[in-house]
Protein backbone atom coordinates (compact mmCIF):
# COMPACT_ATOMS: atom_id res chain seq x y z
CA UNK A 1 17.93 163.97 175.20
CA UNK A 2 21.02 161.86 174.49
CA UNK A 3 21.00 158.06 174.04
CA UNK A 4 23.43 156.04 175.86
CA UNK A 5 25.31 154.34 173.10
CA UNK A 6 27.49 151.28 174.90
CA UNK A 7 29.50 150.61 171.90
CA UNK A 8 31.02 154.50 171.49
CA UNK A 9 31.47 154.61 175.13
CA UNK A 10 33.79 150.90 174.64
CA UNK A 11 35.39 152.71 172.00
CA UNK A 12 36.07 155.69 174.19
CA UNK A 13 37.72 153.54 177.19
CA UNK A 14 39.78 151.53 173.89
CA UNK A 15 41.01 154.55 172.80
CA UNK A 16 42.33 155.84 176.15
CA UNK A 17 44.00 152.26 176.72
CA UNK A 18 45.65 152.72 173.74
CA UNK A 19 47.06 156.03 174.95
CA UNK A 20 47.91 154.19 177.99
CA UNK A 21 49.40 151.44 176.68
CA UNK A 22 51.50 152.75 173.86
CA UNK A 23 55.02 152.79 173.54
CA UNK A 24 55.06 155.68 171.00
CA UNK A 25 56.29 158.93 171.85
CA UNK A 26 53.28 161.72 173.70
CA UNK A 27 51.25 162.51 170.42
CA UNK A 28 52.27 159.85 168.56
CA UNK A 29 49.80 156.91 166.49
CA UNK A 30 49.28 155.59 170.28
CA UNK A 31 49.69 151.79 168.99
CA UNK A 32 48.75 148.64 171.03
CA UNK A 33 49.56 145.14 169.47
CA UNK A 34 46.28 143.59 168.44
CA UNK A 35 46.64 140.76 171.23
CA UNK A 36 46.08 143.34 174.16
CA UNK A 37 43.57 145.37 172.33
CA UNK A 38 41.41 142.08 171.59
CA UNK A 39 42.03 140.84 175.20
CA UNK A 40 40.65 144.44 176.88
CA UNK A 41 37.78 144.94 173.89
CA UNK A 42 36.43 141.24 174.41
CA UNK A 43 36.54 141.79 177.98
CA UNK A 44 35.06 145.30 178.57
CA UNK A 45 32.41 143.84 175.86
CA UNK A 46 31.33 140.74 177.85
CA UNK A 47 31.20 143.07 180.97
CA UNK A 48 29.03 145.80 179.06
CA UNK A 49 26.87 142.91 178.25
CA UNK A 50 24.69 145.14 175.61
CA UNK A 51 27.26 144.33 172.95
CA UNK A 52 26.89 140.68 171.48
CA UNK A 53 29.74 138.26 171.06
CA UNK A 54 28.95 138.12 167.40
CA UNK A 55 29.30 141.75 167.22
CA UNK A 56 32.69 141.77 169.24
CA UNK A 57 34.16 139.13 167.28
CA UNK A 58 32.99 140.77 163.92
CA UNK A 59 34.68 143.84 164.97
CA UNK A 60 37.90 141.91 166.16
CA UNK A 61 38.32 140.45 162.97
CA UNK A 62 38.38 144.14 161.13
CA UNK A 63 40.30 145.53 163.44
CA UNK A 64 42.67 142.46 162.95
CA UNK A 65 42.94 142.88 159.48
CA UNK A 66 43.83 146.56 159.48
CA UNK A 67 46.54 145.66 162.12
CA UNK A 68 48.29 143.13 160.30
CA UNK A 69 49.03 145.75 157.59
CA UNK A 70 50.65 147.42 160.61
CA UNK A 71 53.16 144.80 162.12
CA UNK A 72 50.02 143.45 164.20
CA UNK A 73 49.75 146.97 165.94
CA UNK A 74 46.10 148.41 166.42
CA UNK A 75 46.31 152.75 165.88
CA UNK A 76 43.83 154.37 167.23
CA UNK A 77 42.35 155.63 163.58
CA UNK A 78 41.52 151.78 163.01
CA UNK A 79 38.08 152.52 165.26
């Protein structure tokens, strides 16, 4: 039997906003800038409600860093 794991399926719906979102070219690094990836993470999180605000804004502030080193733009391979 599989457990339910709310933060993989988050990470799931992030990663197909991404390849929503993205400006890049079909196959490309499917790059979001940080502000709308924090904006849909922090809300999909607080709608979840089995992921903790501590542990969103934890994970904000990683992916933030990474994204900086990237003109403020969140790739996919950051989570």
């Amino acid at each position: 039997t599989s457990c339910w794991n709310p933060l993989q399926s988050l990470l799931s719906s992030m990663k197909q906003a991404c390849e929503i979102l993205t400006r890049d070219p079909e196959g490309g690094a499917a790059r979001i800038p940080f502000e709308t990836f924090s904006f849909l993470y922090s809300y999909l999180a607080s709608i979840d409600g089995e992921i903790s605000e501590t542990e969103t804004t934890a994970f904000l502030h990683e992916i933030k860093e990474k994204a900086e080193k990237h003109s403020g733009m969140v790739l996919i391979r950051h989570f």
